[in-house]
Protein backbone atom coordinates (compact mmCIF):
# COMPACT_ATOMS: atom_id res chain seq x y z
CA UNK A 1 39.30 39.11 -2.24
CA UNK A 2 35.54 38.79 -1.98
CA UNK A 3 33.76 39.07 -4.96
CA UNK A 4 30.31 41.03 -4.23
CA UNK A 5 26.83 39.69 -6.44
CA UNK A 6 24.86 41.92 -8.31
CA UNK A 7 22.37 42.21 -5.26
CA UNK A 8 23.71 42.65 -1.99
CA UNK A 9 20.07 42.48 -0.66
CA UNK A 10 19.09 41.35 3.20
CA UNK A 11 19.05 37.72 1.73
CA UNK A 12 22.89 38.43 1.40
CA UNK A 13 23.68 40.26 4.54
CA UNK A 14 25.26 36.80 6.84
CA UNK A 15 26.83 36.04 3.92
CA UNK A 16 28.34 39.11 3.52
CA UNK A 17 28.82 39.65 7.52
CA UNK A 18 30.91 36.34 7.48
CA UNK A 19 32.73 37.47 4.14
CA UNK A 20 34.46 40.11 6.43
CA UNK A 21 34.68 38.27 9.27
CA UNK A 22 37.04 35.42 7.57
CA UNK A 23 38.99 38.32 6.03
CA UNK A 24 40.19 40.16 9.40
CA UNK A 25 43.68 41.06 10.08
CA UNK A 26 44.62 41.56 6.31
CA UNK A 27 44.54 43.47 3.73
CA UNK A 28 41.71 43.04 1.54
CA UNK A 29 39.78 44.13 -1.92
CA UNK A 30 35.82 43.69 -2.45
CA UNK A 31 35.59 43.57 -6.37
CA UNK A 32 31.98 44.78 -6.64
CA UNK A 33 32.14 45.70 -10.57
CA UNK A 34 28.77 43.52 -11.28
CA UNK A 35 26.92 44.89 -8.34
CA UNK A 36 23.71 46.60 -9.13
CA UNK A 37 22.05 46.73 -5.75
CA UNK A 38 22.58 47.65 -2.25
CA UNK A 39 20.18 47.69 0.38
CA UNK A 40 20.15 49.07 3.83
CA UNK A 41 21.30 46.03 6.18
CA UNK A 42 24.58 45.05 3.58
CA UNK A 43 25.00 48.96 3.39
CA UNK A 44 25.55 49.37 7.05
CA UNK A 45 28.16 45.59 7.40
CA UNK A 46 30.16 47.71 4.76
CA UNK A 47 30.12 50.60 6.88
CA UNK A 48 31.01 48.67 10.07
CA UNK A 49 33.60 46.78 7.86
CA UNK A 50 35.06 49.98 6.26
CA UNK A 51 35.75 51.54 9.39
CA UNK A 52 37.30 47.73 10.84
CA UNK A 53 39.49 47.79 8.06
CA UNK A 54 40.65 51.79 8.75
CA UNK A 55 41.22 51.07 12.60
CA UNK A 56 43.58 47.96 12.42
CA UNK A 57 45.63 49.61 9.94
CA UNK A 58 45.02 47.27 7.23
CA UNK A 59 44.10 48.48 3.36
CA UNK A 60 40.90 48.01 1.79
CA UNK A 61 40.50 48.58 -1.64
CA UNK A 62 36.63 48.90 -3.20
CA UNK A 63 36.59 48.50 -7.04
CA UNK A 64 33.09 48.73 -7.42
CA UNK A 65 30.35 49.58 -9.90
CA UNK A 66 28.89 53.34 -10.31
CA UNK A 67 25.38 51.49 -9.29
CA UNK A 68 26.86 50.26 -5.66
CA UNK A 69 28.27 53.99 -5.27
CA UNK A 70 25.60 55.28 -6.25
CA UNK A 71 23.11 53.41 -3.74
CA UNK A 72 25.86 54.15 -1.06
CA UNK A 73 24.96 57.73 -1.80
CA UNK A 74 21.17 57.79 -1.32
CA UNK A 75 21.67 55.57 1.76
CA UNK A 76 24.15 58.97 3.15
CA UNK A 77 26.99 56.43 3.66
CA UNK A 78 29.21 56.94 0.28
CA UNK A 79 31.36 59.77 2.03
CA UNK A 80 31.93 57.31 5.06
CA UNK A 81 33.22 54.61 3.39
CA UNK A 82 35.17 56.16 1.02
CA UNK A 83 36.60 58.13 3.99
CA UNK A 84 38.29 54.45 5.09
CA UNK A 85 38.80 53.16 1.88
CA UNK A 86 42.64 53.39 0.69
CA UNK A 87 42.29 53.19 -2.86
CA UNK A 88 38.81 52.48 -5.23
């Protein structure tokens, strides 16, 4: 599991980038409940990670707060990643 901070800002972004990257090749949930920010940079490493986790076959669930879905939206990415997530 990787527990997302309440801004996932560029100052988080190769933290976030390495989260993922130490996760690969199982199944994994991002508990993102206290998040209240999302910027651009983090935005697009869930995107890229999203679609990761769709490809290999493995099952990412997002529990996440209406603020991080929310900024997903006004970025245009929301209906991409929930396109690869398998249950939120």
């Amino acid at each position: 599991m990787i527990e997302l901070p309440e801004k996932l800002d560029f100052s988080k972004a190769d933290w976030l980038l390495e989260s993922f990257r130490s996760m690969r090749g199982q199944d994994l949930t991002l508990s993102g409940q206290s998040v209240k920010f999302v910027g651009t940079l983090c935005a697009q490493i869930l995107q890229v990670a999203a679609t990761e986790w769709k490809t290999t076959g493995h099952k990412l669930t997002v529990d996440a707060s209406v603020a991080f879905w929310a900024d997903l939206a006004l970025l245009g990415l929301k209906e991409n990643v929930l396109s690869c997530v398998v249950s939120k």
